[in-house]
N, C-alpha and C. Protein backbone atom coordinates (compact mmCIF):
# COMPACT_ATOMS: atom_id res chain seq x y z
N UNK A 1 -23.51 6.77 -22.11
CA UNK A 1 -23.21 8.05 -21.50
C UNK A 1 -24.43 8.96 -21.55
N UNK A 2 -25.20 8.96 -22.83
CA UNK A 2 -26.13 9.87 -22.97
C UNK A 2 -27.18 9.50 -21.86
N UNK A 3 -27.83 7.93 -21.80
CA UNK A 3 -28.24 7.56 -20.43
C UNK A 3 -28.47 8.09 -18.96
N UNK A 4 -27.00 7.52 -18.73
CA UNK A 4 -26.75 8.91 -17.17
C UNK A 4 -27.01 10.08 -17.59
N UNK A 5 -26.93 10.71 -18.30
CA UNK A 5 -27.42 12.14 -18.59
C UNK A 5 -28.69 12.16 -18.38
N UNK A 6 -29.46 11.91 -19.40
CA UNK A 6 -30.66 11.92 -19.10
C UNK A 6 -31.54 11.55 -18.06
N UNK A 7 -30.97 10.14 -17.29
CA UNK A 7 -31.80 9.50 -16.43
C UNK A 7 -31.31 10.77 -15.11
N UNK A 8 -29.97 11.57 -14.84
CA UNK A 8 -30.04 12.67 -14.14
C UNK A 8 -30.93 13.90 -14.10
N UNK A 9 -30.64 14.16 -15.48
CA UNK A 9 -31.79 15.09 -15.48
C UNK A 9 -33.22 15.18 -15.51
N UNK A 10 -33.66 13.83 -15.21
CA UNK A 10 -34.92 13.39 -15.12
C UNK A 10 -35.12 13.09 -13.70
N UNK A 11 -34.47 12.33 -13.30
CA UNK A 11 -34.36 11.88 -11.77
C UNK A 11 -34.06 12.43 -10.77
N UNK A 12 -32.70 13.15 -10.60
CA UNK A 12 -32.14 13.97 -10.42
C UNK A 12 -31.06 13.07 -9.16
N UNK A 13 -31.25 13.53 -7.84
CA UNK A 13 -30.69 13.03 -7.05
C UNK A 13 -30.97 11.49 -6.60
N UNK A 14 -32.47 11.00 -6.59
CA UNK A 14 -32.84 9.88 -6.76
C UNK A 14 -32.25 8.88 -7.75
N UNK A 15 -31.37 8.95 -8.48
CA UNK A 15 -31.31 7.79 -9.46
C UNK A 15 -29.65 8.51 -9.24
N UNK A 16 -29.16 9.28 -8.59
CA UNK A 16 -27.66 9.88 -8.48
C UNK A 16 -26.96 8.68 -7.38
N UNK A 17 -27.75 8.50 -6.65
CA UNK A 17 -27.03 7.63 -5.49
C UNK A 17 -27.16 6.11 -5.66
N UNK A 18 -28.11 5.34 -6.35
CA UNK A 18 -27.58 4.28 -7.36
C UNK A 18 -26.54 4.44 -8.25
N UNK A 19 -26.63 5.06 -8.88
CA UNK A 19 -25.21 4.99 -9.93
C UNK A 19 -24.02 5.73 -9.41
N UNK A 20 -24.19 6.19 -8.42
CA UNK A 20 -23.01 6.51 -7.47
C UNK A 20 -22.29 4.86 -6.93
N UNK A 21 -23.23 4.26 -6.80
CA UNK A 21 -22.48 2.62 -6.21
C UNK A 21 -21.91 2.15 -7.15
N UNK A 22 -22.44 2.18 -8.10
CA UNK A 22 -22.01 1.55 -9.55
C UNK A 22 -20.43 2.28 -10.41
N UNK A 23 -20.97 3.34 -10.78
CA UNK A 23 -20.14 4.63 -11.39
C UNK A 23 -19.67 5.76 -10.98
N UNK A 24 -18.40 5.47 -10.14
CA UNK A 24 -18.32 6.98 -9.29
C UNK A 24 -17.60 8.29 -10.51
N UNK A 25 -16.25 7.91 -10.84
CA UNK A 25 -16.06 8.80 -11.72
C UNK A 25 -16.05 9.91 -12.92
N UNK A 26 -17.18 9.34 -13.63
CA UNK A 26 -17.67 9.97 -14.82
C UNK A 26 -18.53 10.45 -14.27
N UNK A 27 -19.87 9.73 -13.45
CA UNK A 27 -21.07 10.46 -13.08
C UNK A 27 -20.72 11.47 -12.19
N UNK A 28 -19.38 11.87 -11.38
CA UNK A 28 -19.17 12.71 -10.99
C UNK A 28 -18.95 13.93 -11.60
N UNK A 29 -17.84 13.64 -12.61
CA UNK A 29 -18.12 15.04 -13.89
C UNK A 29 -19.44 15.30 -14.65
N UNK A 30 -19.76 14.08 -15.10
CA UNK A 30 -21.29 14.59 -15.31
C UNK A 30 -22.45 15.33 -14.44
N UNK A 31 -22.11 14.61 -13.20
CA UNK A 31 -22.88 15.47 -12.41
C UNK A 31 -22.48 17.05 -12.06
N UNK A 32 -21.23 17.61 -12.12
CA UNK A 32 -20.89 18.74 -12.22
C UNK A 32 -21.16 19.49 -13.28
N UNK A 33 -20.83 19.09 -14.53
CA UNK A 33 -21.76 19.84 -15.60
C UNK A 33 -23.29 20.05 -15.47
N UNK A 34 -24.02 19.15 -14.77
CA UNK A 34 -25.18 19.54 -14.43
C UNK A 34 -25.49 20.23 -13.65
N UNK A 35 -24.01 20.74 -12.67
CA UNK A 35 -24.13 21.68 -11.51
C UNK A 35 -24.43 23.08 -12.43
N UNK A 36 -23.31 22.99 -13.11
CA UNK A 36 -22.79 24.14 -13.99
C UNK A 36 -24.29 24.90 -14.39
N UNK A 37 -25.18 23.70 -15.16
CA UNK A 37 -26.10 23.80 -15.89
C UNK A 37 -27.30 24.81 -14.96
N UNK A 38 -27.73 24.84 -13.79
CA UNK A 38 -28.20 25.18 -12.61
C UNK A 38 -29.24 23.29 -12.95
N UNK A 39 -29.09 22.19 -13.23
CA UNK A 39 -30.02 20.90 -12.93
C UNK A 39 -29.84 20.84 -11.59
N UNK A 40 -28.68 20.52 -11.23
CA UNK A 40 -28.28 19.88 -9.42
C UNK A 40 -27.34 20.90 -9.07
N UNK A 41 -27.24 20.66 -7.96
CA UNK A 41 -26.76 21.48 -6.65
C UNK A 41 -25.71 20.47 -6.21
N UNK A 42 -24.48 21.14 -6.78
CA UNK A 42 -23.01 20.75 -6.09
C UNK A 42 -23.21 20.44 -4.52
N UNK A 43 -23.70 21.04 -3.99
CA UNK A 43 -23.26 20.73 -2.08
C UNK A 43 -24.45 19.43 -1.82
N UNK A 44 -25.43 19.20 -2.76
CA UNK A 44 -26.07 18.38 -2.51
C UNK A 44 -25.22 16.76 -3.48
N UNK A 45 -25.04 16.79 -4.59
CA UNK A 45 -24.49 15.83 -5.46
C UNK A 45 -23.04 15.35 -4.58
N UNK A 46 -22.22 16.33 -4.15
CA UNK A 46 -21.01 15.38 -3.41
C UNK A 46 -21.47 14.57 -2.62
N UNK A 47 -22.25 14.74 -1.36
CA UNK A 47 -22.03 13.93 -0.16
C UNK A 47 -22.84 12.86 -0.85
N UNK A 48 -23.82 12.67 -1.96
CA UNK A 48 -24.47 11.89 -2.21
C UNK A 48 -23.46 10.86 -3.02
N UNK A 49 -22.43 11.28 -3.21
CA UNK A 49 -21.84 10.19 -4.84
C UNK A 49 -20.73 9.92 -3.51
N UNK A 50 -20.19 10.10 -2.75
CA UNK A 50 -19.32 9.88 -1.68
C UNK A 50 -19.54 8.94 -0.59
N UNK A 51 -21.35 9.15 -0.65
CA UNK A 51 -21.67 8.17 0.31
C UNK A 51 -21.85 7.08 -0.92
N UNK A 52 -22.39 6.82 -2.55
CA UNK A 52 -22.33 6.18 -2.75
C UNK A 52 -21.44 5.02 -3.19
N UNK A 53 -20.42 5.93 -3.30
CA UNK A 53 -19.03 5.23 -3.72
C UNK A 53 -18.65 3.87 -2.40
N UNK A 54 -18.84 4.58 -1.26
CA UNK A 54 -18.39 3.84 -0.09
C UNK A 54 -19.50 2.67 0.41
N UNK A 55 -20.58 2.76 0.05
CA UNK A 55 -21.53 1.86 -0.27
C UNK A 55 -20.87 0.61 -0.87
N UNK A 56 -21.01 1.28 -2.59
CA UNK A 56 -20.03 -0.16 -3.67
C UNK A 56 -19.05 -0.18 -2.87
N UNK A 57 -17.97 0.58 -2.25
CA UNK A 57 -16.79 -0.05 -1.75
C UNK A 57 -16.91 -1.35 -0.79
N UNK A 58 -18.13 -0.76 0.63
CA UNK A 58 -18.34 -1.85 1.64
C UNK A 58 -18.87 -2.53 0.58
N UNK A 59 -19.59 -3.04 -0.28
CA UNK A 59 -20.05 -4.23 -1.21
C UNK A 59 -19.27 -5.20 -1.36
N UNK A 60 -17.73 -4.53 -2.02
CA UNK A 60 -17.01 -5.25 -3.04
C UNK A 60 -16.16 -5.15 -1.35
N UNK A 61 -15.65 -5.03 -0.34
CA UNK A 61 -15.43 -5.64 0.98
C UNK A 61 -15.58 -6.71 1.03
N UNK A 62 -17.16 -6.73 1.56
CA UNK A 62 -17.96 -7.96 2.15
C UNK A 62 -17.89 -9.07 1.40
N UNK A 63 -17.56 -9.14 -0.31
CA UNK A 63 -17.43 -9.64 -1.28
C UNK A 63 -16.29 -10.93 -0.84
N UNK A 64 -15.36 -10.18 -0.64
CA UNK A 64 -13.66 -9.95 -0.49
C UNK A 64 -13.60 -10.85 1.15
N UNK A 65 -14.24 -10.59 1.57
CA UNK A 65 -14.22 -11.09 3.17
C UNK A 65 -15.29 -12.26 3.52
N UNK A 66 -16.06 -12.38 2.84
CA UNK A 66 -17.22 -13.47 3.45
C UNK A 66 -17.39 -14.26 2.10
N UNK A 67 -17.26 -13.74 0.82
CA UNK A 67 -17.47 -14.47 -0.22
C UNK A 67 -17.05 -15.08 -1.44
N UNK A 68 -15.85 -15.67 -0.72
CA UNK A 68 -15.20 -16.17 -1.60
C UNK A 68 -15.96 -17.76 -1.96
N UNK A 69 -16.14 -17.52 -3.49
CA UNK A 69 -16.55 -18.72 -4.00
C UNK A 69 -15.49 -20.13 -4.13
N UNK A 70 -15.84 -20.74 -3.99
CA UNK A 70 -15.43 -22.37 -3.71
C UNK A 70 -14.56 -22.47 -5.58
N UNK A 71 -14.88 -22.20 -6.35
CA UNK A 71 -14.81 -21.92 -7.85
C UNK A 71 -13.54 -21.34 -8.08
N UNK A 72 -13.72 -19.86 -7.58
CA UNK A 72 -12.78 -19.22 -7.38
C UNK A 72 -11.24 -19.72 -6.60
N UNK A 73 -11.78 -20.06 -5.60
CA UNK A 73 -10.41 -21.26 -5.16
C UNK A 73 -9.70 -22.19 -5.90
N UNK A 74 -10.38 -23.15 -6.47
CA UNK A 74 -10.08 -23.85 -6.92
C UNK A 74 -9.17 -23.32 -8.17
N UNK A 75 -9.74 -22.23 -8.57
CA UNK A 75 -9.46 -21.96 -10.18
C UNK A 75 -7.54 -21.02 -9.85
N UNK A 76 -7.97 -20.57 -8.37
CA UNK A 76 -6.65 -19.81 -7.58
C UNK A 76 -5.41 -20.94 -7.78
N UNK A 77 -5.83 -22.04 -6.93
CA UNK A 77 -4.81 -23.41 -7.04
C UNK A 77 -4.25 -23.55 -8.17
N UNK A 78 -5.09 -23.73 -9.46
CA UNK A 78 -4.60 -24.21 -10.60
C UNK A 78 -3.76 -23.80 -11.38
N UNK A 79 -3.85 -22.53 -11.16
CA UNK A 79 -2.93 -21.39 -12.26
C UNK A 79 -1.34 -21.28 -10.87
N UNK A 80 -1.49 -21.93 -10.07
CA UNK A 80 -0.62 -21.52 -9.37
C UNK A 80 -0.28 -20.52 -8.09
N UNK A 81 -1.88 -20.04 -7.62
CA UNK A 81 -1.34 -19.48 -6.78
C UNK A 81 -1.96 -20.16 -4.81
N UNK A 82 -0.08 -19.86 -4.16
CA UNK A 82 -0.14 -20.50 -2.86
C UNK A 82 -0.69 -19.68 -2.13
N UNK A 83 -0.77 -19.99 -0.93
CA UNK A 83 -0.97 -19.44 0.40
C UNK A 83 -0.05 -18.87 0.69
N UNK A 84 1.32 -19.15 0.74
CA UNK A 84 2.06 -18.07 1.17
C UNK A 84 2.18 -17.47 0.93
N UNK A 85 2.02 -17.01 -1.00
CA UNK A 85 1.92 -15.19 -1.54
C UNK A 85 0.73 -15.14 -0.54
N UNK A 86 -0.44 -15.28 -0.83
CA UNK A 86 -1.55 -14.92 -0.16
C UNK A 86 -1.16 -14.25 1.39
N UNK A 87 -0.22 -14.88 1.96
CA UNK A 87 0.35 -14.33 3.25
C UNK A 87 0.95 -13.38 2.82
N UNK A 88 1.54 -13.61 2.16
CA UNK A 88 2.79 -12.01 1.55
C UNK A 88 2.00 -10.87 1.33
N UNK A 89 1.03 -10.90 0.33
CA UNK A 89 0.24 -10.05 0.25
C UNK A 89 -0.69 -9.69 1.68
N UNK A 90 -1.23 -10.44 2.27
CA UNK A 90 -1.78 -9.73 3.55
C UNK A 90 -1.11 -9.01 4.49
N UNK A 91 0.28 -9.40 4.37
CA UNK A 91 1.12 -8.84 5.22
C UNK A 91 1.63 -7.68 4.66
N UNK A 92 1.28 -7.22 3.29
CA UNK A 92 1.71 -6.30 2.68
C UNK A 92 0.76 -5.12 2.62
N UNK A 93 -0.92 -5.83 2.69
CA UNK A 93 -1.84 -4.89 3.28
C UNK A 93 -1.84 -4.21 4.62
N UNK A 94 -1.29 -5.40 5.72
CA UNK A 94 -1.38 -5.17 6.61
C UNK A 94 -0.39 -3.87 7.47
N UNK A 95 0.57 -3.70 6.51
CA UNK A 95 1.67 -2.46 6.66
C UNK A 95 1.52 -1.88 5.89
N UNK A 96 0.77 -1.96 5.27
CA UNK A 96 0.47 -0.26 4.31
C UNK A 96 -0.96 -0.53 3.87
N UNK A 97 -1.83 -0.28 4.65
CA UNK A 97 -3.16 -0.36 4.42
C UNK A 97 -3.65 1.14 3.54
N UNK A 98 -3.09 1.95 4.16
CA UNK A 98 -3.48 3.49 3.56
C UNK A 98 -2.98 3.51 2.09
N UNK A 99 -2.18 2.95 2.02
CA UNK A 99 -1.05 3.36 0.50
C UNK A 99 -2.20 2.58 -0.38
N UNK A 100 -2.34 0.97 -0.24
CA UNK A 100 -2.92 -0.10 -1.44
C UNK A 100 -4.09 0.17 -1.08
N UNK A 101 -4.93 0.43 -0.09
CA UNK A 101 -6.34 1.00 -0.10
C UNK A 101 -7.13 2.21 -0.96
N UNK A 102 -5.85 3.42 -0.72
CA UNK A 102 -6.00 4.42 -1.60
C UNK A 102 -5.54 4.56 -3.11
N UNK A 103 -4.74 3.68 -3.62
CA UNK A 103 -4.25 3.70 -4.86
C UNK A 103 -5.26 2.68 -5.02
N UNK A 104 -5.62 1.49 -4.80
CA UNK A 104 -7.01 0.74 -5.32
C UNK A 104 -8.17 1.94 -5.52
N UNK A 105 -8.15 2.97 -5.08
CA UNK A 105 -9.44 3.58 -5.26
C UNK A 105 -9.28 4.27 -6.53
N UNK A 106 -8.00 4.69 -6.54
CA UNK A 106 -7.69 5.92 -7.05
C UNK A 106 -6.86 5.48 -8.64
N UNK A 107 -6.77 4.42 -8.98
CA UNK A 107 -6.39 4.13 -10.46
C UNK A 107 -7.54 3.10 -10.37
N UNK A 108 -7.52 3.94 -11.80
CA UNK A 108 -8.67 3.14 -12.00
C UNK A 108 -8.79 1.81 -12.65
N UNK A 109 -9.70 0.84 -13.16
CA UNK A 109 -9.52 -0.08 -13.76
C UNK A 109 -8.82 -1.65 -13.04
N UNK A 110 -8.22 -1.11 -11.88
CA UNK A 110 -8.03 -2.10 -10.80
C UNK A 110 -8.14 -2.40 -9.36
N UNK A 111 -9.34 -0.82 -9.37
CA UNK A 111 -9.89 -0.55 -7.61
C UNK A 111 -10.24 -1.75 -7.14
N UNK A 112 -11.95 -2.72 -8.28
CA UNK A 112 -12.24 -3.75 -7.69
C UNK A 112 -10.95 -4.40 -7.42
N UNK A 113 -10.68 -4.67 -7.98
CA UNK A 113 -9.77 -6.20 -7.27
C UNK A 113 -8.72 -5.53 -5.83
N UNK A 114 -8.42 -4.30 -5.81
CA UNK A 114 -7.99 -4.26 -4.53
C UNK A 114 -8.91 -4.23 -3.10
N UNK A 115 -9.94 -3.57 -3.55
CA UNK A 115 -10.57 -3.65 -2.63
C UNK A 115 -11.32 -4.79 -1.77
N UNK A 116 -11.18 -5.80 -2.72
CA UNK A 116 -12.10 -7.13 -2.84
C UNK A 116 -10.73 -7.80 -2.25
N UNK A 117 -9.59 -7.52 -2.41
CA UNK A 117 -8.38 -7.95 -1.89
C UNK A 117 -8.69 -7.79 -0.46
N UNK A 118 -8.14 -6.57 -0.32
CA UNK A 118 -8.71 -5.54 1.28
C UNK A 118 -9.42 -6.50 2.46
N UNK A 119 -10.69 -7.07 1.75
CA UNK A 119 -11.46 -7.71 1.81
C UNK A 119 -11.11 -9.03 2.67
N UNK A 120 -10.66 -9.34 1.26
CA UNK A 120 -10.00 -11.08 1.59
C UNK A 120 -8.96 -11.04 2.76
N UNK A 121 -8.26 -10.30 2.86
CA UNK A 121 -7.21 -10.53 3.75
C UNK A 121 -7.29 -9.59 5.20
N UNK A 122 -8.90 -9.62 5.51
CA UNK A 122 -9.50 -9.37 6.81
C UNK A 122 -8.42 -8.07 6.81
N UNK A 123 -8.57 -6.85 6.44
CA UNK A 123 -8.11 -5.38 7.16
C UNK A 123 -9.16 -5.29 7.76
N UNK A 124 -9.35 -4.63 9.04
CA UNK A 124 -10.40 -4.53 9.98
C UNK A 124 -11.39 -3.21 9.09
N UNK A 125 -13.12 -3.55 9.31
CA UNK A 125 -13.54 -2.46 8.40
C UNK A 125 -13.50 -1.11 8.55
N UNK A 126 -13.63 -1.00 9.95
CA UNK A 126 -13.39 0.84 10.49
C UNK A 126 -12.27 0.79 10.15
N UNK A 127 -11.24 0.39 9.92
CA UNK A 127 -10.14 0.72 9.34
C UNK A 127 -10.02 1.23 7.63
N UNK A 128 -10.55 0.07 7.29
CA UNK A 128 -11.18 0.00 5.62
C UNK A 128 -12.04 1.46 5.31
N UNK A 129 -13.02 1.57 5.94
CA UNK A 129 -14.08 2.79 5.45
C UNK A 129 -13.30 3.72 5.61
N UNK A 130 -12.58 3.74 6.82
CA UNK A 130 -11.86 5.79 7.22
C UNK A 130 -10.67 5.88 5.79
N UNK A 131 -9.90 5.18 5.52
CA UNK A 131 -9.52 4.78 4.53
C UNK A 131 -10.35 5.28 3.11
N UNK A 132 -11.20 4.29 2.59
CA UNK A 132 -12.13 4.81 1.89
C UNK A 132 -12.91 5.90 1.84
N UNK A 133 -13.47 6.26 2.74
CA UNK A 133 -14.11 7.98 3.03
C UNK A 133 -13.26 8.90 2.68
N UNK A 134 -12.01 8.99 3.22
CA UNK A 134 -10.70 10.24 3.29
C UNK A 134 -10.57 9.78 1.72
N UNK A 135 -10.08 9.29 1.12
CA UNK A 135 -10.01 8.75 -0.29
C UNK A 135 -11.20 9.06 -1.39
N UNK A 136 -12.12 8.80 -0.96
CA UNK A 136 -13.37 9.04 -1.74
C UNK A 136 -13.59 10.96 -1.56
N UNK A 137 -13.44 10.98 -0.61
CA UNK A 137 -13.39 12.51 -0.33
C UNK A 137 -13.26 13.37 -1.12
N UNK A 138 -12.14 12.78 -1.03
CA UNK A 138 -10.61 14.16 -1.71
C UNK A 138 -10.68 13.75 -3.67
N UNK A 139 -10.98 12.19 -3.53
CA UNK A 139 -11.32 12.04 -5.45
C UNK A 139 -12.58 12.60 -5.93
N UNK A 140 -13.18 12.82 -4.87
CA UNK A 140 -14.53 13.17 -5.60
C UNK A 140 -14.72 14.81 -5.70
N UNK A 141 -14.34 15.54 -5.02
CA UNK A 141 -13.50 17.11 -4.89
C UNK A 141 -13.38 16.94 -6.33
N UNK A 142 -11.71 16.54 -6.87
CA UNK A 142 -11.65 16.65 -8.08
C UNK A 142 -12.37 16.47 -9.29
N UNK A 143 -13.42 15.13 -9.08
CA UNK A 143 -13.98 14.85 -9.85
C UNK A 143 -15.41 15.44 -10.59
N UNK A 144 -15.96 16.54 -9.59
CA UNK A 144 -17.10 16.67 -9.17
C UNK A 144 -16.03 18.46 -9.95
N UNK A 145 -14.98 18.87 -9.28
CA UNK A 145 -14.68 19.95 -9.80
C UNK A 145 -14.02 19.88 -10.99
N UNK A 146 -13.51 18.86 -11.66
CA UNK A 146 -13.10 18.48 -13.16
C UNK A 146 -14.81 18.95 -13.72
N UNK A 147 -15.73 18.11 -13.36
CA UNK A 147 -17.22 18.47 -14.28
C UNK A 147 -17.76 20.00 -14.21
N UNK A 148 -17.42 20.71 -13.07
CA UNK A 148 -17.58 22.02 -13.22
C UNK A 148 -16.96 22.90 -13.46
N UNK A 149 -15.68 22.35 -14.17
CA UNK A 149 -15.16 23.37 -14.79
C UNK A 149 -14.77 22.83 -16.29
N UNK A 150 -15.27 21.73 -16.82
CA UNK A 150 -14.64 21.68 -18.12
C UNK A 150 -16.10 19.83 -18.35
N UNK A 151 -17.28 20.43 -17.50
CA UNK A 151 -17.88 19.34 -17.90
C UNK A 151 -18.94 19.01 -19.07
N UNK A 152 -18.39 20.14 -19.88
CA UNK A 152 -19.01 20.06 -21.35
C UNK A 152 -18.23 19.31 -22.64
N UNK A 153 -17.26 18.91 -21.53
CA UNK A 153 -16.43 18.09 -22.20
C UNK A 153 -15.93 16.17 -22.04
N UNK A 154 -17.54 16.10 -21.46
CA UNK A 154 -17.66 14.56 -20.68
C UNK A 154 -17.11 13.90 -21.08
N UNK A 155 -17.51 13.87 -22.51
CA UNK A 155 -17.12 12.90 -23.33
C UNK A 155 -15.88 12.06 -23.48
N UNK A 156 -15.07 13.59 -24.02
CA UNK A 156 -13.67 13.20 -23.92
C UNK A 156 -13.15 12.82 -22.83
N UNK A 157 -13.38 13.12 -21.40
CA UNK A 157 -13.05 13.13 -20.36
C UNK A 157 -13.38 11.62 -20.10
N UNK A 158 -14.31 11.51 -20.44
CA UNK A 158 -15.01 9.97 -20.22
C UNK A 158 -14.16 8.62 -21.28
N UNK A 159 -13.37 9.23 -22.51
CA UNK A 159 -12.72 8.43 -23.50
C UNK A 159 -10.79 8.25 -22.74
N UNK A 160 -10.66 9.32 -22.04
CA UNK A 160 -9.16 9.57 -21.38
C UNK A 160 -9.66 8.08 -20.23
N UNK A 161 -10.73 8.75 -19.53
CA UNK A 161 -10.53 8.08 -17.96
C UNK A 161 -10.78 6.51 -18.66
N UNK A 162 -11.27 6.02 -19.84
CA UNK A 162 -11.70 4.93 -20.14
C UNK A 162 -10.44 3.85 -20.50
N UNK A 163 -10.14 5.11 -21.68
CA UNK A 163 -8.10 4.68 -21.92
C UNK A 163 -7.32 4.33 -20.71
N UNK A 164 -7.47 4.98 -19.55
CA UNK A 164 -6.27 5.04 -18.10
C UNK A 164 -6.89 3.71 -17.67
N UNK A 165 -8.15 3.36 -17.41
CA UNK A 165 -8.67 2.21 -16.97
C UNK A 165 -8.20 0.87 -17.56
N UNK A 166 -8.30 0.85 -18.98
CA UNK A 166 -7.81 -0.06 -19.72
C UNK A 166 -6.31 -0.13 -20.27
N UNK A 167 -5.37 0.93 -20.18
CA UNK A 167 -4.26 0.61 -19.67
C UNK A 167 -4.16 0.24 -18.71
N UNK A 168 -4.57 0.62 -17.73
CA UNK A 168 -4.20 0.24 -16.28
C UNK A 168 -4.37 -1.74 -16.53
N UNK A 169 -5.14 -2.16 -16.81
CA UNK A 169 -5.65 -3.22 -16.91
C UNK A 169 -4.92 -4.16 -17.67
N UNK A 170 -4.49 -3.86 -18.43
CA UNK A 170 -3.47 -4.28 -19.69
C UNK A 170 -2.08 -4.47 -19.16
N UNK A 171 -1.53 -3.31 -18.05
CA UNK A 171 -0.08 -3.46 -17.38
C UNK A 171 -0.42 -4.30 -16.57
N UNK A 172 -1.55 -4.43 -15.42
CA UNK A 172 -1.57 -5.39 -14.02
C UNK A 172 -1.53 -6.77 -14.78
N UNK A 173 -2.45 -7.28 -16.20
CA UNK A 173 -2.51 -8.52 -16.45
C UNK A 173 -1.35 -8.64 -17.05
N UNK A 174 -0.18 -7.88 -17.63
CA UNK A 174 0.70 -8.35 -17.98
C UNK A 174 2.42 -8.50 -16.78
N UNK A 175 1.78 -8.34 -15.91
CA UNK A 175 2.39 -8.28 -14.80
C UNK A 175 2.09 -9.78 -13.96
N UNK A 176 0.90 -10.15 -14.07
CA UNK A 176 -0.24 -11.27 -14.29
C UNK A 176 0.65 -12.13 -14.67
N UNK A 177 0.55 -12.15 -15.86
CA UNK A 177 0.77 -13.26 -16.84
C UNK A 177 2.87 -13.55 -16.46
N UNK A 178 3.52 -12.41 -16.58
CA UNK A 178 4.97 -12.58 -15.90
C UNK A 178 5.48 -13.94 -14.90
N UNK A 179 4.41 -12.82 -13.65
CA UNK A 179 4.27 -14.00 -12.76
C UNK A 179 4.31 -15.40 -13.07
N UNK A 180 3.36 -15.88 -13.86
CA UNK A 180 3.20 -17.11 -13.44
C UNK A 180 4.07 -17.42 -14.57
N UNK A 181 4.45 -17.27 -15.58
CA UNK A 181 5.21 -17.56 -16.32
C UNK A 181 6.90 -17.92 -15.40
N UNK A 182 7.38 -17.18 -15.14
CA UNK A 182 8.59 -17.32 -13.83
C UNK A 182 8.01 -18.36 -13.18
N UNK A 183 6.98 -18.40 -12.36
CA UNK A 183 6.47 -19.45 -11.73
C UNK A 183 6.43 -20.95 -12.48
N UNK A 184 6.11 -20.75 -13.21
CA UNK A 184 6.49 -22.24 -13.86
C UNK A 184 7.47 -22.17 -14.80
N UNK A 185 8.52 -21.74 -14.67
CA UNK A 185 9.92 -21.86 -15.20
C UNK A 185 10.59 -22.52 -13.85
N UNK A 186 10.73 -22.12 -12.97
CA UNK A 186 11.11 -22.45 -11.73
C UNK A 186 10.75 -23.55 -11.60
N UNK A 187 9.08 -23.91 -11.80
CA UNK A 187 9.17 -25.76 -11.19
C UNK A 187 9.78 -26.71 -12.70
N UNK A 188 10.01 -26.42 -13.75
CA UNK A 188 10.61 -27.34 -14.80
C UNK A 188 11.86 -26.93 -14.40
């Protein structure tokens, strides 16, 4: 944490829009406390962490859509999963693209894998980005105004959003693990 701090206040906007691809949420409050601080300039730091967010997003897309490893397949088969969830689920993107697009962004700790989902199951990308932009938008508003108004308090802020991530992570894999458990009750 101390890191991004520093490498901001050294760098400033230059080293903001790399770790914008990487780290949108914290470096957003951090970067608002640095608004606070007079380091950076709020009207300059949003559009920069907004465009970078949607950057990593098209990344972890293209990921999702062109690169699925051969590995990864295989390893899909084994544990049990078909093509027809795989249909279920696309068809489940495919009627609510706005809903699982924006809640992938917006809890944290399981964006990648929706988006990389997104991805996989061809949502068209101008569809994907307007999606992502309006989404990134409106989280980064908060996020950017969470750091300027209480961003002397990163830390903690940074130990909450870390906790929500790793719950979050802890319910989807045990939701995970359900699954396939039922799943192979059913074939014995």
């Amino acid at each position: 944490m101390e890191n991004i701090f520093y490498l901001l206040t050294q760098y400033k906007y230059l080293i903001l829009f790399p770790l914008a691809i990487v780290e949108g949420p914290i470096l957003a409050v951090i970067a608002g406390f640095l608004c606070m601080g007079g380091f950076l300039n709020p009207f300059i730091c949003y559009p920069i962490i907004v465009f970078g967010d949607i950057i990593g997003d098209s990344l972890c897309y293209s990921l999702g859509r062109w690169g699925v490893p051969k590995f990864v397949k295989k390893i899909a088969t084994i544990i049990g999963v078909k093509y027809d969830n795989i249909d279920k689920v696309k068809s489940y993107f495919d009627a609510n693209p706005n809903k699982t697009i924006s809640l992938s962004k917006i809890i944290l700790g399981i964006g990648v894998a929706g988006i990389y989902i997104a991805g996989n199951v061809r949502i068209p990308y101008l569809r994907f980005i307007r999606i992502c932009l309006i989404t990134s938008a409106l989280q980064y508003i908060f996020y950017l105004g969470l750091g300027l108004l209480f961003g002397n308090a990163y830390q903690r802020i940074s130990q909450y959003l870390n906790f929500f991530a790793a719950f979050t992570i802890v319910v989807a894999l045990a939701f995970i693990v359900l699954y396939f458990i039922q799943s192979i009750r059913k074939k014995i």
